[in-house]
Protein backbone atom coordinates (compact mmCIF):
# COMPACT_ATOMS: atom_id res chain seq x y z
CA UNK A 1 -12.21 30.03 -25.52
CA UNK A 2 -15.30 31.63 -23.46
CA UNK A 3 -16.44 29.62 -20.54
CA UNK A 4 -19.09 30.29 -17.89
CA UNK A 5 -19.66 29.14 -14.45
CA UNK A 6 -22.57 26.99 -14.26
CA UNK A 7 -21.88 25.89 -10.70
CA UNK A 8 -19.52 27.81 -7.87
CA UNK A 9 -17.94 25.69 -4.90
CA UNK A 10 -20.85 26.72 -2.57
CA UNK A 11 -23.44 24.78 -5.28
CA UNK A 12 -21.84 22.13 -6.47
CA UNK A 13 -21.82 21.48 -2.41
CA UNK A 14 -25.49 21.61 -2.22
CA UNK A 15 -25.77 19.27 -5.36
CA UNK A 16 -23.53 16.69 -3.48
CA UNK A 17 -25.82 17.00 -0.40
CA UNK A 18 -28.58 16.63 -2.44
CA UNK A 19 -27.36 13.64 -3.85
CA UNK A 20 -26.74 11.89 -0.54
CA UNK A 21 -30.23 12.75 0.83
CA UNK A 22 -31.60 11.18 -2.49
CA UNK A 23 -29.79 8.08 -2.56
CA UNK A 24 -30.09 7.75 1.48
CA UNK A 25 -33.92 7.89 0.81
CA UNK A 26 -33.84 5.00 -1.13
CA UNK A 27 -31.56 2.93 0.35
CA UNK A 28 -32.83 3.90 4.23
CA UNK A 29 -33.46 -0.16 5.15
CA UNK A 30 -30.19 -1.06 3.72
CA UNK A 31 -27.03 -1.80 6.42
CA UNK A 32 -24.42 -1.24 3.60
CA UNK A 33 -24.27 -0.08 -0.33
CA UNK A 34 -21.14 0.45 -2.63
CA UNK A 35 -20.59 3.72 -4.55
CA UNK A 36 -18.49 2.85 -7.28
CA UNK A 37 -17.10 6.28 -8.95
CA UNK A 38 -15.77 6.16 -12.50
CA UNK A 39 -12.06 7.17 -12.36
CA UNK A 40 -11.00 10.57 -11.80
CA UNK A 41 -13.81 12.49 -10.90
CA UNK A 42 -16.19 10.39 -10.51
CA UNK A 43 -14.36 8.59 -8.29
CA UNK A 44 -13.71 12.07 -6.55
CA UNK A 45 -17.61 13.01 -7.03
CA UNK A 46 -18.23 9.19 -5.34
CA UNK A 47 -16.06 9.83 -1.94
CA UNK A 48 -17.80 13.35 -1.27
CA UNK A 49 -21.54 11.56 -1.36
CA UNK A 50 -19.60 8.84 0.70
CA UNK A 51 -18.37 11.31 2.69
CA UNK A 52 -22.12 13.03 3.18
CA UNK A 53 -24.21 10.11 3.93
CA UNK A 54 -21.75 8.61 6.71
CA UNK A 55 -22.28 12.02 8.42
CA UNK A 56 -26.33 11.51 7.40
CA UNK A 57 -27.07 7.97 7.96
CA UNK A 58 -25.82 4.49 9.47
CA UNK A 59 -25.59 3.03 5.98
CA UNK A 60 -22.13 1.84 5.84
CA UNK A 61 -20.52 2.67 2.54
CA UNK A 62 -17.64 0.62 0.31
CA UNK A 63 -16.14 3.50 -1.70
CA UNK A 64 -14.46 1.64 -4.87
CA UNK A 65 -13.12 3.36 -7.34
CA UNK A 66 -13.83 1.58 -11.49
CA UNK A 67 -10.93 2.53 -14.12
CA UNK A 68 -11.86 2.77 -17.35
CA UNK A 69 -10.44 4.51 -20.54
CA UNK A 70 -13.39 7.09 -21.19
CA UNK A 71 -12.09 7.88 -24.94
CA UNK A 72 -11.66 4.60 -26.00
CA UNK A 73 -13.54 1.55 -23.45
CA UNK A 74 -13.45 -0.80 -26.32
CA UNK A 75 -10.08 -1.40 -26.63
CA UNK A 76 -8.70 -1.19 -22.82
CA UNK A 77 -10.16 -3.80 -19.80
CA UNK A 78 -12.13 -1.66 -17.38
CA UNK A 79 -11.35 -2.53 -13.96
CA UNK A 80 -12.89 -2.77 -10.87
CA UNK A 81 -11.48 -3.51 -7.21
CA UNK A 82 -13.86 -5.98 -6.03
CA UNK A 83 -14.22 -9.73 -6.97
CA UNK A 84 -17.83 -10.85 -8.50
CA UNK A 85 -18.46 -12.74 -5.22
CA UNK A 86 -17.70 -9.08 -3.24
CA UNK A 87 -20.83 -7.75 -5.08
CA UNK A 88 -23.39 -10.23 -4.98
CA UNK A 89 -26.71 -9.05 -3.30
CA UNK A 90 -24.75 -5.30 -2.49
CA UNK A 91 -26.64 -2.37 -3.80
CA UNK A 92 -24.18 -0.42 -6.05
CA UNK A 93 -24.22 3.20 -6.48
CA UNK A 94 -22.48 3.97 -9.81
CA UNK A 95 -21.17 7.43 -9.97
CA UNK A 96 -19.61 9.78 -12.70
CA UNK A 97 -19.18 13.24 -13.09
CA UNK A 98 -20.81 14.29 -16.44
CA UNK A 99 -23.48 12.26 -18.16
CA UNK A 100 -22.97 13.06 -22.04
CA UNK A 101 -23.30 10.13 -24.54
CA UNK A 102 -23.93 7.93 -22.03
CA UNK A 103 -21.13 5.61 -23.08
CA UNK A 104 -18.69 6.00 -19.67
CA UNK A 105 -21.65 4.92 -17.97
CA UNK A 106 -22.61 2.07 -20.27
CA UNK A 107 -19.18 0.43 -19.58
CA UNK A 108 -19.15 0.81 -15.63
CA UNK A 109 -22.41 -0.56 -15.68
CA UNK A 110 -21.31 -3.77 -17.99
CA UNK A 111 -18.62 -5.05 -14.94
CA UNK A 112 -22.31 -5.30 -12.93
CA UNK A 113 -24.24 -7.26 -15.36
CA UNK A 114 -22.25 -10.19 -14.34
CA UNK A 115 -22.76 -10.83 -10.55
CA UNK A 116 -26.56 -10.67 -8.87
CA UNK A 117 -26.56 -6.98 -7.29
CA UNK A 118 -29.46 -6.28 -5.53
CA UNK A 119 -29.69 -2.92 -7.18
CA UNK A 120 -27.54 -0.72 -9.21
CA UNK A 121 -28.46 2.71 -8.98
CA UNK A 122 -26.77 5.78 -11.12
CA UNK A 123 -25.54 9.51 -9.58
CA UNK A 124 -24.20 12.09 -11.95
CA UNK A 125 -23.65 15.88 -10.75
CA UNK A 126 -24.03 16.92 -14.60
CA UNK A 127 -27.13 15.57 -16.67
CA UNK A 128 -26.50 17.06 -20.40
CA UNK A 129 -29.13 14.99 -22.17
CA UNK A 130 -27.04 14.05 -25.21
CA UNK A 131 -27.44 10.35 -24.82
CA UNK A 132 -26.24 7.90 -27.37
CA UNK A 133 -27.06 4.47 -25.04
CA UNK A 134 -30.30 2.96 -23.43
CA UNK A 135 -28.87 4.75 -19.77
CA UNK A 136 -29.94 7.46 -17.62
CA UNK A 137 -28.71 8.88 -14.44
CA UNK A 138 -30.88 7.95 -11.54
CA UNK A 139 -30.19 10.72 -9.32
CA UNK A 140 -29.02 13.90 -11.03
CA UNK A 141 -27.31 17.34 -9.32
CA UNK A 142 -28.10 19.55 -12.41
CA UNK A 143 -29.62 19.12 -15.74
CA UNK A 144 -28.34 21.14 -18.42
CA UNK A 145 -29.41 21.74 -21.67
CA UNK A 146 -25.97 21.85 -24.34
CA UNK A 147 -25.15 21.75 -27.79
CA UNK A 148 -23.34 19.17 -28.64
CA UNK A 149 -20.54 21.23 -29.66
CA UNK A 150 -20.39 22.86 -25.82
CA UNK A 151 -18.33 21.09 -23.29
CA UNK A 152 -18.70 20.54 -19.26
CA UNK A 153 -15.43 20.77 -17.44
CA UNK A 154 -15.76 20.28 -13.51
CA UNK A 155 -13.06 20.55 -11.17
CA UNK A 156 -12.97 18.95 -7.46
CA UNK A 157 -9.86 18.80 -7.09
CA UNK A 158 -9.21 21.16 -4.08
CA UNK A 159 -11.94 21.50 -1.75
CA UNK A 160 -13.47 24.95 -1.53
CA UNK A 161 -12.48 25.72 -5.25
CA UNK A 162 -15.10 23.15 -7.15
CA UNK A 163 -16.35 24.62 -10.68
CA UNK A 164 -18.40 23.56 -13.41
CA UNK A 165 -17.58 25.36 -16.57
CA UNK A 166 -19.77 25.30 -19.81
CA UNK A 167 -17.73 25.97 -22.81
């Protein structure tokens, strides 16, 4: 199977930096804001921009991490590690990895609709414009244009050695 790079460990980097400065510009009043990334990597994805804006800002950040089954949401309980009551009036970042269909993002937005956020914003690092639901990522890294047959893979598991791959 042919892959190509679409982003190296120096970009994807400057996409997560990006994405910090974006959502601190927004959120510049607020004293503290959730990021909330989707199991594996977005989760992974959500702790780097964490990471970032406590070295850029005073915001203080609640990293929480949702788990969800991406394949098949309908059937499994997502879950989240915060009580309804932890959430109310909090602005909540929601962060994933890929934006595709649109569905992963429809679910981890669903455990918000219950409690009175101030504001739930969405991060992805990969836009791919294929969506299926009424959602859109907020703040994007990189929009790509794919066939729907073409697949994003992005690794961040070891620092230094990030990749997106288009195949």
């Amino acid at each position: 199977m042919n892959k190509s790079l679409i982003l190296n460990s120096k970009q994807i980097e400057q996409k997560i930096n990006r994405i910090a400065y974006e959502i601190y510009e927004n959120n510049y009043d607020e004293k503290s804001i959730v990021i909330a990334g989707i199991a594996k990597n977005g989760f992974l994805l959500a702790k780097r921009i964490a990471d970032v804006l406590q070295t850029i800002s005073q915001i203080k950040t609640q990293l929480i991490e949702i788990k969800l089954d991406k394949e098949n949401p309908f059937e499994n309980n997502v879950k989240l590690e915060l009580s309804e009551k932890d959430l109310k009036n909090k602005v909540i970042i929601l962060v994933d990895d890929v934006l595709n269909s649109g569905k992963t993002l429809m679910f981890g937005t669903k455990l918000f609709l219950n409690s009175p956020v101030k504001r739930l914003t969405t991060a992805v690092l990969v836009d791919r414009g294929h969506n299926r639901y009424p959602i859109k990522a907020d703040v994007v890294g990189l929009s790509l244009s794919t066939t729907l047959q073409e697949h994003i893979a992005v690794e961040l598991n070891k620092k230094g050695k990030e990749t997106v791959y288009l195949s």
